[in-house]
Protein backbone atom coordinates (compact mmCIF):
# COMPACT_ATOMS: atom_id res chain seq x y z
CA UNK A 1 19.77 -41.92 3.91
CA UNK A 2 22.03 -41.53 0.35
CA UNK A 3 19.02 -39.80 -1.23
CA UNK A 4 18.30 -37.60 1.93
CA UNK A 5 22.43 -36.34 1.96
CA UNK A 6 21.79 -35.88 -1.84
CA UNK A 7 18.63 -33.59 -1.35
CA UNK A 8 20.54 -31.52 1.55
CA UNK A 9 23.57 -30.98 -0.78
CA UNK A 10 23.23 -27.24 -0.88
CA UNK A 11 24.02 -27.72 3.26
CA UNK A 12 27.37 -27.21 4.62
CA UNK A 13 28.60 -30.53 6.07
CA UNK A 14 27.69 -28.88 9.86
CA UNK A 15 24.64 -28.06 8.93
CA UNK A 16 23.68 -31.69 7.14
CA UNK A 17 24.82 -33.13 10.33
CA UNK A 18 22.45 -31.58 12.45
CA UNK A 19 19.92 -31.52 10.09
CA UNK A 20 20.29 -35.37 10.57
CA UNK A 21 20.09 -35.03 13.88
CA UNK A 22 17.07 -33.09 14.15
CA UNK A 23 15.70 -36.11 12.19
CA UNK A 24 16.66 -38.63 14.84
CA UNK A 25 14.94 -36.24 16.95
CA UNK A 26 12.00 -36.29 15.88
CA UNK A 27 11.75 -40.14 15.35
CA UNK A 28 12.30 -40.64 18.89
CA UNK A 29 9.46 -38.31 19.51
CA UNK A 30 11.39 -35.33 20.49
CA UNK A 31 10.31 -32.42 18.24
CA UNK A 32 12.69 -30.74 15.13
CA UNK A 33 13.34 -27.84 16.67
CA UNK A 34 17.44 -28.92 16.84
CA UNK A 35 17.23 -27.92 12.61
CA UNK A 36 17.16 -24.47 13.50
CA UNK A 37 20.78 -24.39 14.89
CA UNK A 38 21.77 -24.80 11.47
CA UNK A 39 23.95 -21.70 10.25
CA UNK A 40 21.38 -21.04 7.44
CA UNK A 41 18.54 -20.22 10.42
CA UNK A 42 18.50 -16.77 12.10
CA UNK A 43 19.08 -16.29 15.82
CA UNK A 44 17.59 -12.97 15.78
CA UNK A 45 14.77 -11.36 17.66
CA UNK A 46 13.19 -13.09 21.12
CA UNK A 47 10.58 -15.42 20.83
CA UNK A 48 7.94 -14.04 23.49
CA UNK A 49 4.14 -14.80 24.23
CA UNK A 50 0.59 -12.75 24.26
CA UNK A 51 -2.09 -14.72 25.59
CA UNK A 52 -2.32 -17.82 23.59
CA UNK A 53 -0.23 -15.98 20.83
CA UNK A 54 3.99 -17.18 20.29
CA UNK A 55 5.63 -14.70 18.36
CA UNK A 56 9.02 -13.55 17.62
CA UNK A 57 9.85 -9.80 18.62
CA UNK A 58 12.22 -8.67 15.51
CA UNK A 59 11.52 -4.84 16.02
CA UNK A 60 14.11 -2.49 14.55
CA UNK A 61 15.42 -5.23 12.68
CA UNK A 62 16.60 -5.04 9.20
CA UNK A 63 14.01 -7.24 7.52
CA UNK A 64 13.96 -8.54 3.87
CA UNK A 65 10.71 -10.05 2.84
CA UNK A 66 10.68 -12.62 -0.17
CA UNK A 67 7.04 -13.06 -1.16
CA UNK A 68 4.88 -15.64 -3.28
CA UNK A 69 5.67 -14.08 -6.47
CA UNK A 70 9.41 -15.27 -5.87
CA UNK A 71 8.98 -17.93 -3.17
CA UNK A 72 6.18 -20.18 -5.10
CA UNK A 73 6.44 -22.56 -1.84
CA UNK A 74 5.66 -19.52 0.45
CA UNK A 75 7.01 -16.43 1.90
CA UNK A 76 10.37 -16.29 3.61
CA UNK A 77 11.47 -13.28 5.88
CA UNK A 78 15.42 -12.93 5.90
CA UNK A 79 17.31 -11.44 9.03
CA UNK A 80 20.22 -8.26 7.45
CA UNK A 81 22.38 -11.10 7.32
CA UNK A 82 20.66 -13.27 4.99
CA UNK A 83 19.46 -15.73 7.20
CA UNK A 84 16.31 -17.47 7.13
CA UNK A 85 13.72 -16.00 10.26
CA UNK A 86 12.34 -19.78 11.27
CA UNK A 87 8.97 -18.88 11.57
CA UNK A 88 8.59 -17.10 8.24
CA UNK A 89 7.40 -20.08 6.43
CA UNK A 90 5.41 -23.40 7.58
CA UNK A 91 7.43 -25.98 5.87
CA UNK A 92 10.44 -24.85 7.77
CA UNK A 93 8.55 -26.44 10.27
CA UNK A 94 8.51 -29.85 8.81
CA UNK A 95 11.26 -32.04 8.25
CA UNK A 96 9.81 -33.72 4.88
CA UNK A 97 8.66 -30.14 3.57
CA UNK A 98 12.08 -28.54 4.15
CA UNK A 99 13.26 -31.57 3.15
CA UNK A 100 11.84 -30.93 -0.27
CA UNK A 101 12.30 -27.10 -0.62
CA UNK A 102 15.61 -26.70 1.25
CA UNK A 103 17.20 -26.38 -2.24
CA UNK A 104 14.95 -23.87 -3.73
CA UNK A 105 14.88 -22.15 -0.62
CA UNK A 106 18.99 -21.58 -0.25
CA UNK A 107 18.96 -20.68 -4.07
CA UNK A 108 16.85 -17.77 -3.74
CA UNK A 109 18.58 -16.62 -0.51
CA UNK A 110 21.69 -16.89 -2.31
CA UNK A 111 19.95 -15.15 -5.76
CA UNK A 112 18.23 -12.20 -3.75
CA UNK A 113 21.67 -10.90 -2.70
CA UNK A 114 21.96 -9.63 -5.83
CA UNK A 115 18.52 -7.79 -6.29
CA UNK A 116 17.55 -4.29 -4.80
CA UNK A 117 14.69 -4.37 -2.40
CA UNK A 118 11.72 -2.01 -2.01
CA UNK A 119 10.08 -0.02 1.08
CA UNK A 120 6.53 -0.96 0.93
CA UNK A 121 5.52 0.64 3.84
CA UNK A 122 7.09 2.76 7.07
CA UNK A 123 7.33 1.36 10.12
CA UNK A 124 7.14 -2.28 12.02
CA UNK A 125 5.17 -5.38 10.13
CA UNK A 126 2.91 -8.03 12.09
CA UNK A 127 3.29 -10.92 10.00
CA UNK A 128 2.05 -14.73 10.63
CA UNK A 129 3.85 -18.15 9.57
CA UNK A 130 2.49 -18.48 6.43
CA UNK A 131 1.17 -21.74 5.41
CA UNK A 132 -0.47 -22.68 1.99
CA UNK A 133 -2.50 -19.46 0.16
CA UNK A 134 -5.76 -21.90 -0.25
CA UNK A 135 -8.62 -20.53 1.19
CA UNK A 136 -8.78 -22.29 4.82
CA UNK A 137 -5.14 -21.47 5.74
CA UNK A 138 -5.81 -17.71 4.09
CA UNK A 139 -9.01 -17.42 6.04
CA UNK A 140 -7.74 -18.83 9.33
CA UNK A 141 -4.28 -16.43 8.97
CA UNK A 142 -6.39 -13.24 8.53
CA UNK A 143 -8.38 -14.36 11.81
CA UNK A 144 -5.43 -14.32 13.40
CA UNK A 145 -3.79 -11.33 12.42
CA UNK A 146 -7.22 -9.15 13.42
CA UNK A 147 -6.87 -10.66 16.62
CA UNK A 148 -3.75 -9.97 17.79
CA UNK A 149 -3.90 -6.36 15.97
CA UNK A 150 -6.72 -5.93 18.58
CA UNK A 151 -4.37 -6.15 22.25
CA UNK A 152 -1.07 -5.32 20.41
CA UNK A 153 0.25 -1.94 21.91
CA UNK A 154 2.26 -0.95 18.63
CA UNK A 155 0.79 0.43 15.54
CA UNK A 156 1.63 -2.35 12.81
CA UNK A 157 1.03 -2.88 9.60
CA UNK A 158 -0.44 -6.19 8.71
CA UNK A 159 1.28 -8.42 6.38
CA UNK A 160 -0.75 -10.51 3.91
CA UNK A 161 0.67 -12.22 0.54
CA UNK A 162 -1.78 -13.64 -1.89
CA UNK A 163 -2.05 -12.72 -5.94
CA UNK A 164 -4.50 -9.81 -5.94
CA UNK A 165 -7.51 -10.20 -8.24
CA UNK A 166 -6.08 -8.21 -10.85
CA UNK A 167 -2.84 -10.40 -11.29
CA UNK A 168 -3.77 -11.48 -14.88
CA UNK A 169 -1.11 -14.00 -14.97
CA UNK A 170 -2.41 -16.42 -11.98
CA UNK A 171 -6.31 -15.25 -12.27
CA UNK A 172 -6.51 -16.61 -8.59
CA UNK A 173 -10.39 -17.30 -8.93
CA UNK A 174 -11.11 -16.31 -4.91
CA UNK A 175 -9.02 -13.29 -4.58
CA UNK A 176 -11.82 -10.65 -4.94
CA UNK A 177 -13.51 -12.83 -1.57
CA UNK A 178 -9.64 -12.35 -0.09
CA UNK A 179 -9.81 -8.88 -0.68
CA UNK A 180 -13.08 -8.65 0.87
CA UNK A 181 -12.53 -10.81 3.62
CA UNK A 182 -9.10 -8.60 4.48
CA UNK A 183 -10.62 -4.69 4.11
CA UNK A 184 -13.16 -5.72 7.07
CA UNK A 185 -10.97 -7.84 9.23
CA UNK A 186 -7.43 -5.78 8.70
CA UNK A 187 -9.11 -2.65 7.14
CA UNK A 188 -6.92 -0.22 4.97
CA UNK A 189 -3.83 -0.60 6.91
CA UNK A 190 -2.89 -4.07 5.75
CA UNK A 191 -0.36 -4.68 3.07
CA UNK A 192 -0.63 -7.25 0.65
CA UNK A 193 3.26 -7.98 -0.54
CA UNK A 194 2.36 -9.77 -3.44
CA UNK A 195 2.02 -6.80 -5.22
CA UNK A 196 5.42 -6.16 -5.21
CA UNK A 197 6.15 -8.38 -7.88
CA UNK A 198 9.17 -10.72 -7.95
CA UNK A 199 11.04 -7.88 -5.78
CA UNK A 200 12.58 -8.35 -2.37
CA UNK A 201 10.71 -6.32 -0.07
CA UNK A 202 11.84 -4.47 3.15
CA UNK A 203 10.99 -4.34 6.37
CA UNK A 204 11.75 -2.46 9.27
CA UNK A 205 11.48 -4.74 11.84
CA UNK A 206 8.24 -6.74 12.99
CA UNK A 207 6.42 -9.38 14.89
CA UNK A 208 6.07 -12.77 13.64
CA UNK A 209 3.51 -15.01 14.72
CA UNK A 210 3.88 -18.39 15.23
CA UNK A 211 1.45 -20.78 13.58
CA UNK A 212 1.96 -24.28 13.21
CA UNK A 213 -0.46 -26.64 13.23
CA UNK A 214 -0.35 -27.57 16.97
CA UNK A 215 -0.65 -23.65 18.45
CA UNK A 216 -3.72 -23.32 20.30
CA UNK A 217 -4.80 -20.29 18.02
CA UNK A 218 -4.41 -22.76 14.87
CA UNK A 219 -7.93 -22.58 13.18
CA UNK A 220 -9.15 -21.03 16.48
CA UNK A 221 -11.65 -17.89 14.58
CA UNK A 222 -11.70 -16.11 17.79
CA UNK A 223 -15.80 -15.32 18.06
CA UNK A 224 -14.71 -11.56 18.55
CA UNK A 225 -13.30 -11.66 14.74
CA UNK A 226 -16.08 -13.45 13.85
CA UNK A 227 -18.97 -11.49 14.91
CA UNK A 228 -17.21 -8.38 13.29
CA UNK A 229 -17.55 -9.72 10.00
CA UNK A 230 -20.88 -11.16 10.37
CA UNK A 231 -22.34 -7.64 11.26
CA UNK A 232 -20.05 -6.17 8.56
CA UNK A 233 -21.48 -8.18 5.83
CA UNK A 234 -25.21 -8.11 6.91
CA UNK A 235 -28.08 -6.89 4.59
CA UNK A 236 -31.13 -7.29 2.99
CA UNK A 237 -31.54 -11.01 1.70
CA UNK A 238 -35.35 -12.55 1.68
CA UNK A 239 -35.84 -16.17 1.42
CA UNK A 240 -32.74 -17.69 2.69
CA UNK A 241 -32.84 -21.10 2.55
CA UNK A 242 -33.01 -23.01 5.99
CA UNK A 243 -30.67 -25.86 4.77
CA UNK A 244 -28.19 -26.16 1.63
CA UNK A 245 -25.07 -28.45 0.41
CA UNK A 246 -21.96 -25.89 -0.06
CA UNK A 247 -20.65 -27.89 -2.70
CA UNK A 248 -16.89 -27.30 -4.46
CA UNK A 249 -15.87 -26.63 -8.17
CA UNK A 250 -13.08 -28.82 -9.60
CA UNK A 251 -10.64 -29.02 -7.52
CA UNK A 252 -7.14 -27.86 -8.58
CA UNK A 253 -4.83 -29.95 -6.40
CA UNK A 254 -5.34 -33.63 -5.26
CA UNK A 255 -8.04 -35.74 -5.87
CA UNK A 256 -10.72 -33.59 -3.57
CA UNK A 257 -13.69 -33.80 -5.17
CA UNK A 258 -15.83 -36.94 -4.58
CA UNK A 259 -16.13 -39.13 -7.02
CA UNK A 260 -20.24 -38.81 -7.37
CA UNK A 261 -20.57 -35.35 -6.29
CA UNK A 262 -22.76 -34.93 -9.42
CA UNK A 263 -25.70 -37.43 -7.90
CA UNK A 264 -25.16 -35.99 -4.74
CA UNK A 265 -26.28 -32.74 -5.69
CA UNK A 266 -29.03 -34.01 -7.90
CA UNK A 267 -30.15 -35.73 -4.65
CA UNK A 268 -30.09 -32.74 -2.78
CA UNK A 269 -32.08 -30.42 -5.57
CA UNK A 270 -34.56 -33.21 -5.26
CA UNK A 271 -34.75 -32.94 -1.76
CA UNK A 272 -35.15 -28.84 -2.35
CA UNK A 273 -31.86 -28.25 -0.63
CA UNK A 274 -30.30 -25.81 -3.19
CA UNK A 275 -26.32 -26.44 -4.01
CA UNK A 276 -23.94 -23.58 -3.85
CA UNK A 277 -20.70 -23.46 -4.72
CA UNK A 278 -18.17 -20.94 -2.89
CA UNK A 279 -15.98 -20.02 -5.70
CA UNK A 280 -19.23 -18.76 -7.50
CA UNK A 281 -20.36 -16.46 -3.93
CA UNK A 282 -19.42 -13.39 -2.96
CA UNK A 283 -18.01 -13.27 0.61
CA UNK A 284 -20.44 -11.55 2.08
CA UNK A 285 -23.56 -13.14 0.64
CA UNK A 286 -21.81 -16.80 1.94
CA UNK A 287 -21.27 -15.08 5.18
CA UNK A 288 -24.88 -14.17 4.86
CA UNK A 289 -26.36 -17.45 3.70
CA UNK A 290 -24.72 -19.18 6.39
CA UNK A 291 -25.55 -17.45 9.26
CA UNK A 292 -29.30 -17.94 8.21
CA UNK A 293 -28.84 -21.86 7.93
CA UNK A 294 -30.12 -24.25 10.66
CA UNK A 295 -28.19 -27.09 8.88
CA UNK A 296 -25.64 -27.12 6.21
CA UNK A 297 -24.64 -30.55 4.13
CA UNK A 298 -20.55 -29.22 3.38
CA UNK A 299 -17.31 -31.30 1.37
CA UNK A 300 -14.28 -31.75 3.32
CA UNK A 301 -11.52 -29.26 3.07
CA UNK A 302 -10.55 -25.09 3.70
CA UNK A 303 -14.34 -24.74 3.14
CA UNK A 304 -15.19 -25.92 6.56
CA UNK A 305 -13.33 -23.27 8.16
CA UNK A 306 -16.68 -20.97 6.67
CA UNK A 307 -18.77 -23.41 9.89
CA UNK A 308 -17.98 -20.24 12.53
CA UNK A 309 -20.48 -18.38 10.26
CA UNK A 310 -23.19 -20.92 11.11
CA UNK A 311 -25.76 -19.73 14.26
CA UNK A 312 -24.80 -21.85 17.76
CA UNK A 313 -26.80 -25.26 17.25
CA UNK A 314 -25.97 -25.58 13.74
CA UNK A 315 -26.72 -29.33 12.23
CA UNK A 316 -23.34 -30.59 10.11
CA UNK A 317 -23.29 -33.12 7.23
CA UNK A 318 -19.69 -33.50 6.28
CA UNK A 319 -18.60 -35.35 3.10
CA UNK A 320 -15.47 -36.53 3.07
CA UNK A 321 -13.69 -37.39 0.55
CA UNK A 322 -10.41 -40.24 -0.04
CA UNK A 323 -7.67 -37.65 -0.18
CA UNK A 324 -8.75 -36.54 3.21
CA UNK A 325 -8.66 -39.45 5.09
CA UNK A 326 -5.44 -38.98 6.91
CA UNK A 327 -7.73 -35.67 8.38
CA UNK A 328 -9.64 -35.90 11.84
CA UNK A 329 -12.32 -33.63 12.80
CA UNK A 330 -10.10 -32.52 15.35
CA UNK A 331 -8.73 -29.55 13.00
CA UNK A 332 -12.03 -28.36 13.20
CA UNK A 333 -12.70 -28.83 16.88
CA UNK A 334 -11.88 -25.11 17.84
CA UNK A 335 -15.00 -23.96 15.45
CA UNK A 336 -17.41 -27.02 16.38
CA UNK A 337 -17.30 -26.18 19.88
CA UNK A 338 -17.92 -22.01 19.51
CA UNK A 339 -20.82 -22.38 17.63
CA UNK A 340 -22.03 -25.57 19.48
CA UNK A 341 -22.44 -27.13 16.28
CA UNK A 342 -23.72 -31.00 15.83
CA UNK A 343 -21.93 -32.31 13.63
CA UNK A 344 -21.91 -36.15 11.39
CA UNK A 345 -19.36 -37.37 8.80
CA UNK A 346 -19.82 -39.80 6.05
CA UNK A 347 -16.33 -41.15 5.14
CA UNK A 348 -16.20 -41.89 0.87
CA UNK A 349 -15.80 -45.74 -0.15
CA UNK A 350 -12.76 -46.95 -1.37
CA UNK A 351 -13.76 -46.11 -4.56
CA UNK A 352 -13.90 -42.38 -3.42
CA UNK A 353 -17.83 -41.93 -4.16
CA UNK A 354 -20.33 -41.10 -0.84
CA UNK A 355 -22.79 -43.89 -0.11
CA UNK A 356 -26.45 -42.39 -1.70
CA UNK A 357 -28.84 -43.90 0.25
CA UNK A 358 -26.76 -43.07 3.57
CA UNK A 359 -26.37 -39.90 2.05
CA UNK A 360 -30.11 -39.34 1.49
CA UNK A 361 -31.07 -40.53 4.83
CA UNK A 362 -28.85 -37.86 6.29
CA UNK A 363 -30.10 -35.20 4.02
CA UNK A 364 -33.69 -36.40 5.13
CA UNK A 365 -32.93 -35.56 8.90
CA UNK A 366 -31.10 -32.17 8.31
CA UNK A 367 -34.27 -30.84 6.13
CA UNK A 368 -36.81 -32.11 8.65
């Protein structure tokens, strides 16, 4: 508890209290919602629903938007009074996240005071809790944006915030497939905020969409999205393969990559099942190569969220790796059941390497 009060120092001793308290609450099974009665939280804007959709109606509010060039641990949206908007940012959602970034996160409310914000665009945003900007979470958040734009009765502009592929300081290797990905699904109207630099941004007013891990439009690809970009990025391509292992580069963060990927992928060019990596694709041709594919032999991770490309009946190898193994296939359950897709995982060895003979076997029955 001594290291927790030192960690929540920046707090006023109210707000620590409850903070606390929210803590209890969610031991005894009773959510964390209580932390955002703390002063630092706004109380602005009503938090209303749209078919499966929670949002929070701030229109006409006086918005200030701190993106990932200032906020490395995500986005935060403040209300005119400085407060934090509780859905602006997914590890305000989670007591051992905002346990962690609370500091950070009061410095730069406290620091952007003294900065000048820009207009980036007129008129109301449609923005969505932002979780991490790694592929799955950017691909699932775009999905959901498109979506709503498509019953919402306002004309918004949608938010997105990801280094653009020109950002020669980060080099973000997928951003030209993000850019792709957002001109067909959010078309010229979207805004990414990034681009504004390490510059407070402002807003004049907008929707924010809930999106925590339990919402029921959580990695949900609605099929309409999905069939939009399929069509979009359809062309000529002659001799796609059947079957094929969408393999991963190096892996920046955690220990993701399994620890014999190389002999897996021999195994599979062996077999003739040709290895791809998704870094290395263009969006459209993966969008292209998948919806061709009877069976696909995939790693564990944001790459799986690329399944809702796969044709209904699809047949699923999954590799999954040590770092994952707190994961169930449950994330994934919203896309396995649109596309109908049949689906086996192989869980790595303690030594975080794939069994090869089970592997082989498996490969054997996707090919044939």
């Amino acid at each position: 508890m001594l290291e927790i009060d030192t960690r929540l120092s920046c707090l006023s001793e109210q707000d620590k209290l409850i903070f606390l308290e929210a803590l209890e609450d969610h031991k005894a099974g009773r959510g964390f919602s209580h932390a955002y009665t703390m002063s630092i939280f706004s109380k602005r804007g009503e938090v209303k629903e749209s078919g499966d959709y929670v949002y929070r109606d701030l229109a006409g509010e006086k918005l200030t938007y701190l993106n990932r060039a200032i906020c490395k641990a995500g986005p935060l949206i403040l209300d005119c009074e400085g407060k934090i908007i509780p859905e602006s940012n997914v590890m305000l959602g989670y007591h051992h996240l905002l346990i962690d970034h609370i500091g950070n996160f009061m410095r730069l409310v406290s620091d952007i005071q003294l900065k000048e914000s820009v207009a980036a665009f007129n008129g109301p945003g449609l923005a969505v809790q932002s979780w991490f900007v790694t592929y799955g979470h950017f691909h699932d958040e775009v999905y959901a944006l498109a979506d709503f734009l498509r019953d919402a009765e306002h004309d918004f502009t949608p938010i997105i915030d990801y280094p653009p592929s020109d950002n020669m300081h980060l080099n973000y290797q997928t951003s030209a497939n993000y850019e792709r990905l957002q001109d067909i699904a959010l078309g010229t109207r979207a805004c990414n905020l990034f681009e504004a630099g390490p510059v407070p941004v402002s807003l004049d007013g907008c929707y924010l969409i809930s999106h925590m891990i339990d919402a029921p439009t959580f990695h949900r690809f609605p099929e309409r999205i999905r069939n939009l970009l399929v069509l979009e990025t359809a062309g000529y391509q002659p001799n796609n393969p059947e079957i094929l292992f969408i393999s991963r580069e190096s892996a920046k963060h955690l220990p993701r990559n399994i620890a014999n990927q190389v002999d897996l992928e021999k195994t599979c060019i062996d077999l003739g099942i040709p290895v791809v990596y998704p870094e290395k694709l263009s969006f459209d041709r993966l969008v292209r190569r998948l919806n061709a594919a009877r069976a696909v032999i995939i790693t564990w991770g944001g790459a799986l969220t690329n399944l809702v490309y796969l044709a209904k009946g699809a047949g699923i190898l999954i590799l999954k790796s040590e770092s994952y193994r707190h994961e169930s296939l449950e994330l994934f359950n919203k896309i396995i059941k649109q596309r109908g897709l049949e689906v086996h995982v192989i869980d790595a060895n303690d030594d975080n390497t794939i069994d090869l003979q089970e592997f082989e076997e498996r490969a054997k029955m996707l090919r044939n």
